[in-house]
Protein backbone atom coordinates (compact mmCIF):
# COMPACT_ATOMS: atom_id res chain seq x y z
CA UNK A 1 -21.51 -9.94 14.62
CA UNK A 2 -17.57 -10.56 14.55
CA UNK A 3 -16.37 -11.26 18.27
CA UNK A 4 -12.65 -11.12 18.90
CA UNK A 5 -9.97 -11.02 21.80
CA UNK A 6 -9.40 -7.10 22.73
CA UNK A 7 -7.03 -5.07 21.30
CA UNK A 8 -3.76 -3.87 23.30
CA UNK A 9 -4.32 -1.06 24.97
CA UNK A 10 -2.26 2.61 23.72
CA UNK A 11 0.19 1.58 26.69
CA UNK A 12 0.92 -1.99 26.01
CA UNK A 13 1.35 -1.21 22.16
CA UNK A 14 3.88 1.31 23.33
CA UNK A 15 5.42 -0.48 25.54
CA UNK A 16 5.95 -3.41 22.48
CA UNK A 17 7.26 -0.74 20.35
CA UNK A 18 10.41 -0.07 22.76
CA UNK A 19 12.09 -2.55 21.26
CA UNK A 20 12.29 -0.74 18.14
CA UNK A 21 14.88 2.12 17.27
CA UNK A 22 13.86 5.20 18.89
CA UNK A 23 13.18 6.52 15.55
CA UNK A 24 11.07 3.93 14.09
CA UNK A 25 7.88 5.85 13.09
CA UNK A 26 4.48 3.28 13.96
CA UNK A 27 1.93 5.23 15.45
CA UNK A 28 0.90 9.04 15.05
CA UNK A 29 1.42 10.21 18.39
CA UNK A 30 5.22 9.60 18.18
CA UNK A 31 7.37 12.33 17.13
CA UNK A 32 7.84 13.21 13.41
CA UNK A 33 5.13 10.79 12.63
CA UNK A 34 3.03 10.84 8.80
CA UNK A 35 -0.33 10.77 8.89
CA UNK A 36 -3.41 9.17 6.62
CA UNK A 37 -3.58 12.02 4.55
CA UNK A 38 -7.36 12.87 2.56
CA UNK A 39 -6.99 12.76 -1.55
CA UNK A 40 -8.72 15.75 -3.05
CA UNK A 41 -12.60 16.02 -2.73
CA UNK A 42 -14.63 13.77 -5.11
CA UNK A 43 -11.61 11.38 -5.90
CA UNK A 44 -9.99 9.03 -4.45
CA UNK A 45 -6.35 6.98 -4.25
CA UNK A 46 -6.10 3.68 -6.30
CA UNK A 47 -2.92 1.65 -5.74
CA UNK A 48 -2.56 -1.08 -8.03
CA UNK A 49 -0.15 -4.27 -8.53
CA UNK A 50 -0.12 -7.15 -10.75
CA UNK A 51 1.88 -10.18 -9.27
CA UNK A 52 2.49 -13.60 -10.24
CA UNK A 53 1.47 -15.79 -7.79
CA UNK A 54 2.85 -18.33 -5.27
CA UNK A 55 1.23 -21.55 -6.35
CA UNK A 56 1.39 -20.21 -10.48
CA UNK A 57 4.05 -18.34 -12.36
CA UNK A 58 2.37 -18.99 -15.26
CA UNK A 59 -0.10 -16.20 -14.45
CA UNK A 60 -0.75 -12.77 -12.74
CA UNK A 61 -3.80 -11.54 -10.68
CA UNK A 62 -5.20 -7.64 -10.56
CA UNK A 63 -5.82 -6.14 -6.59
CA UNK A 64 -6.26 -2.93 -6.00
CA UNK A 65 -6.45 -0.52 -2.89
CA UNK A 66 -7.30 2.82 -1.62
CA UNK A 67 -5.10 2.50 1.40
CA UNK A 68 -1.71 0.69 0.05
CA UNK A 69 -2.75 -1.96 2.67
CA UNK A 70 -5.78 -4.08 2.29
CA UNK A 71 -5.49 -4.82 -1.47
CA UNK A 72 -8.72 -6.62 -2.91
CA UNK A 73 -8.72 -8.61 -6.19
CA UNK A 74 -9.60 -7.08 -9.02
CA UNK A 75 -9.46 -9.84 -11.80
CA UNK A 76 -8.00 -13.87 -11.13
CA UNK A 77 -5.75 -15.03 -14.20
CA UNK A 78 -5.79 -11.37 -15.74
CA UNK A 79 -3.03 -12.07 -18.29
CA UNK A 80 -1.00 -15.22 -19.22
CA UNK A 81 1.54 -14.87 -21.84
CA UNK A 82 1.00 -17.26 -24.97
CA UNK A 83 4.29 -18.92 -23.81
CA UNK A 84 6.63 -18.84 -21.30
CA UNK A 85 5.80 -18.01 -17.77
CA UNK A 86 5.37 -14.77 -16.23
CA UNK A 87 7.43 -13.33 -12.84
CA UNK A 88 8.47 -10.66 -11.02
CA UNK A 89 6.07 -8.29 -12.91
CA UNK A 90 6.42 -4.42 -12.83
CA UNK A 91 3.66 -2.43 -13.84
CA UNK A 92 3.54 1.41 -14.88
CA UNK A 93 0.81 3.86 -16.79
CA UNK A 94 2.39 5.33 -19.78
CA UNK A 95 2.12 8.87 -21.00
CA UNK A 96 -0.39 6.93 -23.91
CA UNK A 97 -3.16 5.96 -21.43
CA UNK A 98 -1.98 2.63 -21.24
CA UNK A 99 -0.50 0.36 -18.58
CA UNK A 100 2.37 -1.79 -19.54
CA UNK A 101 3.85 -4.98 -17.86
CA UNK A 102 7.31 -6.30 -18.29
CA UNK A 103 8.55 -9.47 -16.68
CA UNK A 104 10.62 -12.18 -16.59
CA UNK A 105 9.94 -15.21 -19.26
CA UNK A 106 11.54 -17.85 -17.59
CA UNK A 107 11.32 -20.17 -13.86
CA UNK A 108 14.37 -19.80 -12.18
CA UNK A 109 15.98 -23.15 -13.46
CA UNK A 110 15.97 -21.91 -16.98
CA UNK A 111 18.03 -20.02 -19.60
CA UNK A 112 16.20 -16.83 -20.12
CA UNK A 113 17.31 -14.23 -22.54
CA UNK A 114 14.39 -12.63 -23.08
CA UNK A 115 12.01 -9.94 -21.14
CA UNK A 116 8.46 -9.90 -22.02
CA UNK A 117 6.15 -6.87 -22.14
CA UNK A 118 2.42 -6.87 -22.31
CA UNK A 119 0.44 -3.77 -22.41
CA UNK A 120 -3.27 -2.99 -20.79
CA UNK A 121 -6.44 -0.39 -21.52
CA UNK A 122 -7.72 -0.65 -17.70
CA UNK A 123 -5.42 -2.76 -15.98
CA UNK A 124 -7.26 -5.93 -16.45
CA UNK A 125 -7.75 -6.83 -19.70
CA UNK A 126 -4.55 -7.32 -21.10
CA UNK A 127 -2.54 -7.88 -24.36
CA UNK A 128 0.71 -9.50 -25.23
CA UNK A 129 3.06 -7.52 -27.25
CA UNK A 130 6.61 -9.32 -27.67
CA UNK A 131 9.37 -10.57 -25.65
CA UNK A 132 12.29 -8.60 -26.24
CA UNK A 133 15.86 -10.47 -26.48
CA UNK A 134 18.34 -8.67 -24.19
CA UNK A 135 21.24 -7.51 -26.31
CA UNK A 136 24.38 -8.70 -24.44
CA UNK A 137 27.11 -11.09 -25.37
CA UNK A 138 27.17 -14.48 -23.67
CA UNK A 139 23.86 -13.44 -21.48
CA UNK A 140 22.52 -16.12 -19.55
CA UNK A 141 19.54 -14.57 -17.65
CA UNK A 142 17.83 -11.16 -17.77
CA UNK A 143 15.71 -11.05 -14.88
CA UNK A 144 13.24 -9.14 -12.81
CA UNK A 145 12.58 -6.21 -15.05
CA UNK A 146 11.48 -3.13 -13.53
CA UNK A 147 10.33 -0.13 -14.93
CA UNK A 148 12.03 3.43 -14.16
CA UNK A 149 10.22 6.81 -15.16
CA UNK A 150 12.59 9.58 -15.51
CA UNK A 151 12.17 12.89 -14.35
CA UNK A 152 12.87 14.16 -18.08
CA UNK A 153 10.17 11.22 -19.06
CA UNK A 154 12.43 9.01 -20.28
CA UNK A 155 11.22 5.79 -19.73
CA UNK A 156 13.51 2.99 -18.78
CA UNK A 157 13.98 -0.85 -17.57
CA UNK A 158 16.25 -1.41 -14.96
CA UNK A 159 17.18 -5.82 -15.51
CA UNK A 160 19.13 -7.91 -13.85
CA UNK A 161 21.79 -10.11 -16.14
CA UNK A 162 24.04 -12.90 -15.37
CA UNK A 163 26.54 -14.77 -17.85
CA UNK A 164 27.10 -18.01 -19.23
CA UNK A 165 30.68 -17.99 -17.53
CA UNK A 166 28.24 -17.41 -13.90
CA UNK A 167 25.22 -17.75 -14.21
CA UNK A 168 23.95 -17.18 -10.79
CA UNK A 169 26.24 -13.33 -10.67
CA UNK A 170 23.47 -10.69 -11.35
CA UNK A 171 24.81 -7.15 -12.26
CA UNK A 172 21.74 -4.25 -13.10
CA UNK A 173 21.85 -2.98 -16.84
CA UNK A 174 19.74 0.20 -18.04
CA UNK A 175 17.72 0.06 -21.25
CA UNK A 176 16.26 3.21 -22.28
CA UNK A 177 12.92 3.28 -24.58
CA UNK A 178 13.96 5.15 -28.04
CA UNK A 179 10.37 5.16 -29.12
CA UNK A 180 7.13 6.07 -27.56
CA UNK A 181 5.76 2.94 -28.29
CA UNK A 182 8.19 1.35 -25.91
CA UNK A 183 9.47 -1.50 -28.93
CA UNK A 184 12.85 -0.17 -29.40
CA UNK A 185 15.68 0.22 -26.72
CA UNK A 186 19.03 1.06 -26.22
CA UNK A 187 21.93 -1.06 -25.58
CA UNK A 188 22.01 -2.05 -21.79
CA UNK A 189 24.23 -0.13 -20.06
CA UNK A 190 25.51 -1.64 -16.54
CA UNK A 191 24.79 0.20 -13.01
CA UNK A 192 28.15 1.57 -11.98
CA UNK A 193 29.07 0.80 -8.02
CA UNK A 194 25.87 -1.65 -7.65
CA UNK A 195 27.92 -4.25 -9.28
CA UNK A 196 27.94 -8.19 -9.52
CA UNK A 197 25.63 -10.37 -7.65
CA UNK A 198 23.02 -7.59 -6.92
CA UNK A 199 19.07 -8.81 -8.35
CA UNK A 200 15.98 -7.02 -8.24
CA UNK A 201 17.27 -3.43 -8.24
CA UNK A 202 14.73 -0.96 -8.08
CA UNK A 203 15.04 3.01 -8.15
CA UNK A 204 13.12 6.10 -7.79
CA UNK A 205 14.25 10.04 -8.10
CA UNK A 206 13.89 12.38 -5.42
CA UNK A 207 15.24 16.28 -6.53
CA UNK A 208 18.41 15.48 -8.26
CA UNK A 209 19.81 12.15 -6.41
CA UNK A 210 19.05 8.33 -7.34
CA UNK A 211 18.12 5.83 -4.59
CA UNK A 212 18.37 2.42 -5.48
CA UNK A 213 17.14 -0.70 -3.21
CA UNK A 214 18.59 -4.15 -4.47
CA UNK A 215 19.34 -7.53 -3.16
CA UNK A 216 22.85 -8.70 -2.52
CA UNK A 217 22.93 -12.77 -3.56
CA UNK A 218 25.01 -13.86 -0.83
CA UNK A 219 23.66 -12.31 2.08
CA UNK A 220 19.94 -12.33 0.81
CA UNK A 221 19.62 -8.38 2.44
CA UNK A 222 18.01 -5.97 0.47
CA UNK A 223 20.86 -3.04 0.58
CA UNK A 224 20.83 0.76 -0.51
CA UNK A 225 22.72 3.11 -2.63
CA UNK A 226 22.57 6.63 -4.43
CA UNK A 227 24.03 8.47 -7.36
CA UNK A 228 23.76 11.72 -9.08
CA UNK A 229 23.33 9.63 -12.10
CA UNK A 230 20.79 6.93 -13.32
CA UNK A 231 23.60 4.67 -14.25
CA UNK A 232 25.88 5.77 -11.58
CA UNK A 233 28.10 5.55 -9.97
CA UNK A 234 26.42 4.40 -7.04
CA UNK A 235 27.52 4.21 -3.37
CA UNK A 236 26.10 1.54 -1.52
CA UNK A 237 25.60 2.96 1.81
CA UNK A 238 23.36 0.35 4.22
CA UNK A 239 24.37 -2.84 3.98
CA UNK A 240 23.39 -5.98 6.43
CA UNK A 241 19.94 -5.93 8.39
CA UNK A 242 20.36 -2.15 8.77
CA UNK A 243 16.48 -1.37 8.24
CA UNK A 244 15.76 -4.15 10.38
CA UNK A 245 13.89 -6.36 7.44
CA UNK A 246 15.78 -9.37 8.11
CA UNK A 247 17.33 -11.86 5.67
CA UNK A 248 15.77 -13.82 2.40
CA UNK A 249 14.09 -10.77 1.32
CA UNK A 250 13.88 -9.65 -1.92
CA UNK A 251 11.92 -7.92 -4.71
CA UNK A 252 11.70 -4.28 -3.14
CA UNK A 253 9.79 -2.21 -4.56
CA UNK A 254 8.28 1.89 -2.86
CA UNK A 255 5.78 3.90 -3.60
CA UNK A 256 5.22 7.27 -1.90
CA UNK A 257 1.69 7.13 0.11
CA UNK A 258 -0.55 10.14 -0.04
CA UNK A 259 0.40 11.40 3.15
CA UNK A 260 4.62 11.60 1.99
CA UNK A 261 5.64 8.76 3.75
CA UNK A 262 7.61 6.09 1.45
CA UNK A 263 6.34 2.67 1.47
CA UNK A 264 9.04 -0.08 1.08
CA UNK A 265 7.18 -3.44 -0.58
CA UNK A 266 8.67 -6.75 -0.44
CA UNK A 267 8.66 -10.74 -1.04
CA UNK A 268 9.94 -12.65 1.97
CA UNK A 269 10.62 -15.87 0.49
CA UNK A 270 12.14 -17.35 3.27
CA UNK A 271 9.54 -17.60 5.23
CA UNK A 272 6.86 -16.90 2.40
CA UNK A 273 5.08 -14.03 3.92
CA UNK A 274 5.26 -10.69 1.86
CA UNK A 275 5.62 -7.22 4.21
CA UNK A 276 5.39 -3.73 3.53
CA UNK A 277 7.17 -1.18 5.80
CA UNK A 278 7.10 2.66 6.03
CA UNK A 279 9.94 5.64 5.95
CA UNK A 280 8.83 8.82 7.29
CA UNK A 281 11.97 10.24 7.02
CA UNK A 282 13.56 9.74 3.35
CA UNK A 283 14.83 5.86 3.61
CA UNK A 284 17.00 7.03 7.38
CA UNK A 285 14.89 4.65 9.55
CA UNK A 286 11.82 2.15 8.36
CA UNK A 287 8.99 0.75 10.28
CA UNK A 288 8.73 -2.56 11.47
CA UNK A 289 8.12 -4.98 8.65
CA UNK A 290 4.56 -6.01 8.65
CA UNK A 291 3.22 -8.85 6.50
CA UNK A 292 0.29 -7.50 3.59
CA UNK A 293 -2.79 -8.69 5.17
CA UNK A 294 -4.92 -11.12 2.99
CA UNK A 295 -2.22 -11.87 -0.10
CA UNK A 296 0.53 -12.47 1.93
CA UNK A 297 1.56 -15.69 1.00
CA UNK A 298 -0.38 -15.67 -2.12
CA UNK A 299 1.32 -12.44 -4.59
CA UNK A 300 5.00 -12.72 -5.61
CA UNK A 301 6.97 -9.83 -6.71
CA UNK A 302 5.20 -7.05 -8.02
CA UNK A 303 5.64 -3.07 -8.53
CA UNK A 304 2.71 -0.57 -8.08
CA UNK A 305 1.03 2.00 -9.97
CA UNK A 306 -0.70 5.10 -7.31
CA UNK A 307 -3.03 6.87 -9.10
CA UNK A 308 -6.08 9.44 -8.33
CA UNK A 309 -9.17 8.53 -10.14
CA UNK A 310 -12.48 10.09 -9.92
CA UNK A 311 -15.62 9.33 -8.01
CA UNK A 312 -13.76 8.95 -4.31
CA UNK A 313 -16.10 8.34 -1.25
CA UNK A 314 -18.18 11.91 -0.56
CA UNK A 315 -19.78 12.88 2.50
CA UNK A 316 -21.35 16.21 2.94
CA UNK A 317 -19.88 18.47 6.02
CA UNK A 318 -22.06 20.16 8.97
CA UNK A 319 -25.22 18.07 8.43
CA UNK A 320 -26.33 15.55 10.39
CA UNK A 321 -27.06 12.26 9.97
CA UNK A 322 -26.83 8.00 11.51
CA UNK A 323 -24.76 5.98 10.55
CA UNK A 324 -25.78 2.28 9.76
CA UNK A 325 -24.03 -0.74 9.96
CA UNK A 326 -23.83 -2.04 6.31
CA UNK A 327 -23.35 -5.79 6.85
CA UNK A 328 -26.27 -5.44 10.06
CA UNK A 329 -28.82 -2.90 8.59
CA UNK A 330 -31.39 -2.88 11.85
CA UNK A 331 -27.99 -1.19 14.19
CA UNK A 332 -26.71 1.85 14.04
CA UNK A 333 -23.67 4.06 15.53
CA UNK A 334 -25.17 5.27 19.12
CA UNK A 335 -23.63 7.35 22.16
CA UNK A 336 -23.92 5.19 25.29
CA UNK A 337 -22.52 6.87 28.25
CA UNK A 338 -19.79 8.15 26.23
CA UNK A 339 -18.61 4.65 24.53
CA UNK A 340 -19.56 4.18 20.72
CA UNK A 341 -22.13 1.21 20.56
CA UNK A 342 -23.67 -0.55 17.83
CA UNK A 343 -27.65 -1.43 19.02
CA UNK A 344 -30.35 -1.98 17.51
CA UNK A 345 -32.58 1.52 16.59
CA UNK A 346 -36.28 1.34 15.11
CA UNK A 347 -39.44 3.92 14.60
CA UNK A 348 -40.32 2.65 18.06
CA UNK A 349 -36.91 3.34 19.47
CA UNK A 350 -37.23 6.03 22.45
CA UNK A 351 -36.16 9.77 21.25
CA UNK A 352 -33.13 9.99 23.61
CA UNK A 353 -32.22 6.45 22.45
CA UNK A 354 -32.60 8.21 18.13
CA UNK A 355 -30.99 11.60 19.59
CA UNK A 356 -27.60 9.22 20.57
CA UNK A 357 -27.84 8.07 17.74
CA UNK A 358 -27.90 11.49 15.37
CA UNK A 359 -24.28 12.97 15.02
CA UNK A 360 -23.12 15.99 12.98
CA UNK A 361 -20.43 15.72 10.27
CA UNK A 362 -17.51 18.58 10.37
CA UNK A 363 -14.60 18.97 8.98
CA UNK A 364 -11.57 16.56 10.27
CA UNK A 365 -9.98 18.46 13.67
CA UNK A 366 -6.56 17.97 11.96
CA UNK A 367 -7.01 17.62 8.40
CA UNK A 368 -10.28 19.76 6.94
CA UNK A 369 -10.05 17.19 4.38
CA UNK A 370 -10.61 14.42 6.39
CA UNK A 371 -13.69 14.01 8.64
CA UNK A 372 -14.87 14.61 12.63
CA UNK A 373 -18.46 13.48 14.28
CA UNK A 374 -19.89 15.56 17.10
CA UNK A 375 -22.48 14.43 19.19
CA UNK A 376 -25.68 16.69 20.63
CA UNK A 377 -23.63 17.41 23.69
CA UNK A 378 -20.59 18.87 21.43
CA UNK A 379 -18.46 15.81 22.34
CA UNK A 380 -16.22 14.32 19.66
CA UNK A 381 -15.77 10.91 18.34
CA UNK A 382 -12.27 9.86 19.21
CA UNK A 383 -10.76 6.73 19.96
CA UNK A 384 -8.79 5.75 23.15
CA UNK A 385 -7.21 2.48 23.64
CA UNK A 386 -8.59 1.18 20.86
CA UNK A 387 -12.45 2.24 21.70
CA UNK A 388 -14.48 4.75 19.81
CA UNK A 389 -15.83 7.41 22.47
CA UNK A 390 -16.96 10.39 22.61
CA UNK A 391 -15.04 13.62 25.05
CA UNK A 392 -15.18 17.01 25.07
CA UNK A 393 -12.44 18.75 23.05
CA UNK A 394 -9.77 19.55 24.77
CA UNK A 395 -8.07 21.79 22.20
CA UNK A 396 -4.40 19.43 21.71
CA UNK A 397 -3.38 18.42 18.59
CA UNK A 398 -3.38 14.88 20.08
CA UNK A 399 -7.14 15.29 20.94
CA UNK A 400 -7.75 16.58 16.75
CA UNK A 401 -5.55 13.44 15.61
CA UNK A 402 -7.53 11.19 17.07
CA UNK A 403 -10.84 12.78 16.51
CA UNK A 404 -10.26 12.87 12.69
CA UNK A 405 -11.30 10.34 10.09
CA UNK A 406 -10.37 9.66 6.75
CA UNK A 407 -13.72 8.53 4.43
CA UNK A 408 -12.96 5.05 2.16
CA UNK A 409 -15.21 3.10 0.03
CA UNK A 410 -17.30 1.07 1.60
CA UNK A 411 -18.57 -2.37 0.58
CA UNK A 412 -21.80 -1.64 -0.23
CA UNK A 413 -23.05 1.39 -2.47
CA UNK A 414 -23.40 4.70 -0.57
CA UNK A 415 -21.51 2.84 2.23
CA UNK A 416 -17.90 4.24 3.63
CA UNK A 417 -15.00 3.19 5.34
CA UNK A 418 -13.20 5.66 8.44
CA UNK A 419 -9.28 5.33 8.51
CA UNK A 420 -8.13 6.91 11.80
CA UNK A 421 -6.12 9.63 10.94
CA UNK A 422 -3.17 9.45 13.16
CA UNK A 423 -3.00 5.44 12.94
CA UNK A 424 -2.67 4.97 8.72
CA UNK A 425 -4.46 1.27 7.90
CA UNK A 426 -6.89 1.35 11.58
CA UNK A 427 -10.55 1.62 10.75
CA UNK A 428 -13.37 2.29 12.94
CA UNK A 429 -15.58 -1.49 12.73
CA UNK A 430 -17.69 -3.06 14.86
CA UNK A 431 -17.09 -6.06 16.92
CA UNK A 432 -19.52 -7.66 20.19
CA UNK A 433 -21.65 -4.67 19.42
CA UNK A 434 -19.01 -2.00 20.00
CA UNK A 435 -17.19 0.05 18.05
CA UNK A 436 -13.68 0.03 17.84
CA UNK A 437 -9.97 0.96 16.27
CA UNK A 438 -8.27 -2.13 14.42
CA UNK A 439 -5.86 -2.52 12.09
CA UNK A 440 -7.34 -3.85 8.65
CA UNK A 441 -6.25 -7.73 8.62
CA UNK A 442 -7.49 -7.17 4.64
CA UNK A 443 -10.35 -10.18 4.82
CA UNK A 444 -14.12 -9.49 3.18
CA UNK A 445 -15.12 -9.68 7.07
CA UNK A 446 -13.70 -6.90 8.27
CA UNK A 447 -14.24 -5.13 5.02
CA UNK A 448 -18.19 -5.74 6.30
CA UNK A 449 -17.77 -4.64 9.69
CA UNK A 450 -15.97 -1.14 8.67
CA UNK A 451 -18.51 -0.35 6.32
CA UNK A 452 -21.18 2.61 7.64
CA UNK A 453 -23.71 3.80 5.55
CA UNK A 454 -24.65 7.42 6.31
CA UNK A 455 -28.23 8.01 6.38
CA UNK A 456 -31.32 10.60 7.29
CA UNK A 457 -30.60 11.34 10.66
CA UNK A 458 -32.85 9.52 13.30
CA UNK A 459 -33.21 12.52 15.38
């Protein structure tokens, strides 16, 4: 059984946020705040990246995750060119079926001309197509492709080029697919009002306006810009530390999380850490950056595919049932004068002791999609400072918040994992026997200790 220090309580994690802008966005309570949001029934969320890694660009690992957070590894050494290296790898799925990689050929001390492209049936197996000379006079580089879908499906690469008379100036070029098979491209055309000595530009759509994130050279700040056009022009509007990410950062890449919030990726090579942070209000203010927990340190650079696959985590609604620990199969979920304890419960156990331990599944409070435990006294599962309870409902919308879970795969089969609802990337685990609300720190461990199997009720 994991012991660890306590976690802050609601107040002193409050108090530690008021050093943040007032409109930084970390926990669900605060105003305007996203929350983990429930894919449709029987399916689930699959993020997926493919980076190079830290100690080896000469290869790229697999992880995938249900929660954009605690990414596991899906295959070690799942492609390496047949020359070259591989970096900075952006991954998409194709209107074909297939997923397809491009990325740079080259370390950062070489002349590198080319972009490579490899191409995937199930995102771990994967096949080298060609690297693809980019067409401009007197290049020098071509860097950290990244892959832009169009609204009108057009699929593009957005790479950053120096020249032989600089070598070290990046500008962004567009090349355009002119074939579905993605082996034929246009001639690069450069991103107006980005300009030179901008690297790792990446851009999605929202309605009819362009939002680019890209790395100035000299001040090593990842800046912003938008333009009614994919090739511009673009205004570069936030410049400096203005989303509070610091310096040395690079490699940004978003995805938008199931629950609408943008999620802003990216490498912090200067101190070697890699952080995600979140935008609940279209790109105005960003959480805290937060380093990934478990590859921090270990991925480089990458892009992600979301996706919503079949077979997602299932529990049937107004049953009831226990819940068992899945890494400690003899304890169980049990009521103890209103705290959420993990004991030991047997045949021979008293039938108070199995009644505190039987709880009915309903629909999530705040999100019928999501899921709520009630006890046989018509409390409700909640957590408060950080401990799982159980209270009476008292009808707020702060009460349904925390009284709703969101069901993830568990580690073992039939097993599932409970995101709190109104604090995205906290699960319910067990630790000294009790059950709390932690953030996921992404290691097998606590992957263990947040797994609950439900079974035939006890009572």
């Amino acid at each position: 059984m994991t012991t660890r220090p306590p976690m802050p309580s609601r107040r002193t994690l409050l108090r530690a946020m008021a050093v943040l802008p007032a409109s930084a966005v970390l926990l669900g309570e605060l105003p305007g705040a996203a929350f983990a949001a429930a894919p449709p029934s029987g399916s689930a969320t699959r993020y997926t990246i493919v980076p190079f890694l830290n100690s080896d660009d000469g290869t790229v690992n697999v992880y995938q995750s249900d929660d954009a957070t605690d990414f596991r590894l899906v295959q070690a050494s799942a492609y390496t060119p047949p020359s070259n290296r591989i970096r900075d790898a952006s991954v998409f799925k194709h209107t074909d079926g297939y997923y397809y990689l491009t990325y740079t050929t080259h370390t950062w001390q070489d002349v590198s001309t080319t972009i490579g492209f490899a191409r995937s049936s199930d995102r771990v197996n994967w096949t080298f197509l060609y690297d693809y000379t980019v067409p401009i006079a007197n290049l020098s580089r071509a860097w950290a492709p990244e892959w832009f879908v169009d609204s009108d499906g057009s699929v593009n690469v957005i790479v950053s080029c120096s020249l032989t008379s600089d070598e070290w100036i990046f500008t962004p070029y567009r090349l355009r697919a002119t074939n579905s098979a993605l082996t034929a491209w246009s001639s690069p055309v450069a991103l107006s009002g980005i300009g030179a000595n901008h690297i790792d530009t990446f851009i999605v759509r929202i309605g009819s306006t362009y939002h680019a994130f890209t790395k100035n050279e000299t001040t090593k700040y990842i800046e912003y810009a938008t333009a009614s056009s994919l090739t511009g022009p673009y205004t570069i509007s936030r410049t400096g530390d203005w989303a509070g990410w610091g310096s040395y950062r690079e490699g940004p890449a978003l995805v938008q999380l199931d629950n609408g919030a943008w999620r802003l990726f990216f490498d912090g090579y200067g101190d070697g850490n890699y952080y995600y942070s979140d935008s609940y209000d279209t790109f105005a203010t960003w959480s805290a950056p937060t380093a990934l927990p478990a590859i921090s340190g270990t991925a480089r650079h990458f892009t992600v595919v979301k996706e919503t696959v079949s077979g997602g985590p299932t529990l049937a609604k107004n049953v009831t049932r226990s819940f068992q620990s899945a890494n400690y199969t003899t304890r169980y979920w049990q009521n103890q004068s209103a705290l959420l304890n993990l004991p030991v419960v047997t045949g021979s156990s008293t039938s108070a002791e199995k009644t505190a331990a039987t709880f009915t599944v309903v629909a999530g409070l705040a999100d019928a999609g999501g899921y709520s435990f009630r006890d046989s006294a018509g409390n409700y599962l909640r957590h408060w400072d950080f401990r799982a309870r159980f209270d009476a409902n008292d009808g707020t919308s702060t009460f349904a918040k925390d009284a709703t879970f969101i069901a993830r795969a568990g580690t073992t089969t039939g097993s599932l994992r409970f995101e709190s609802y109104n604090y995205p990337g906290y699960y319910l685990r067990h630790y000294n026997y009790q059950l709390r609300v932690e953030r996921s720190d992404g290691t097998a461990q606590f992957r263990q200790d947040s797994s609950f199997t439900p079974v035939t009720a006890w009572a």
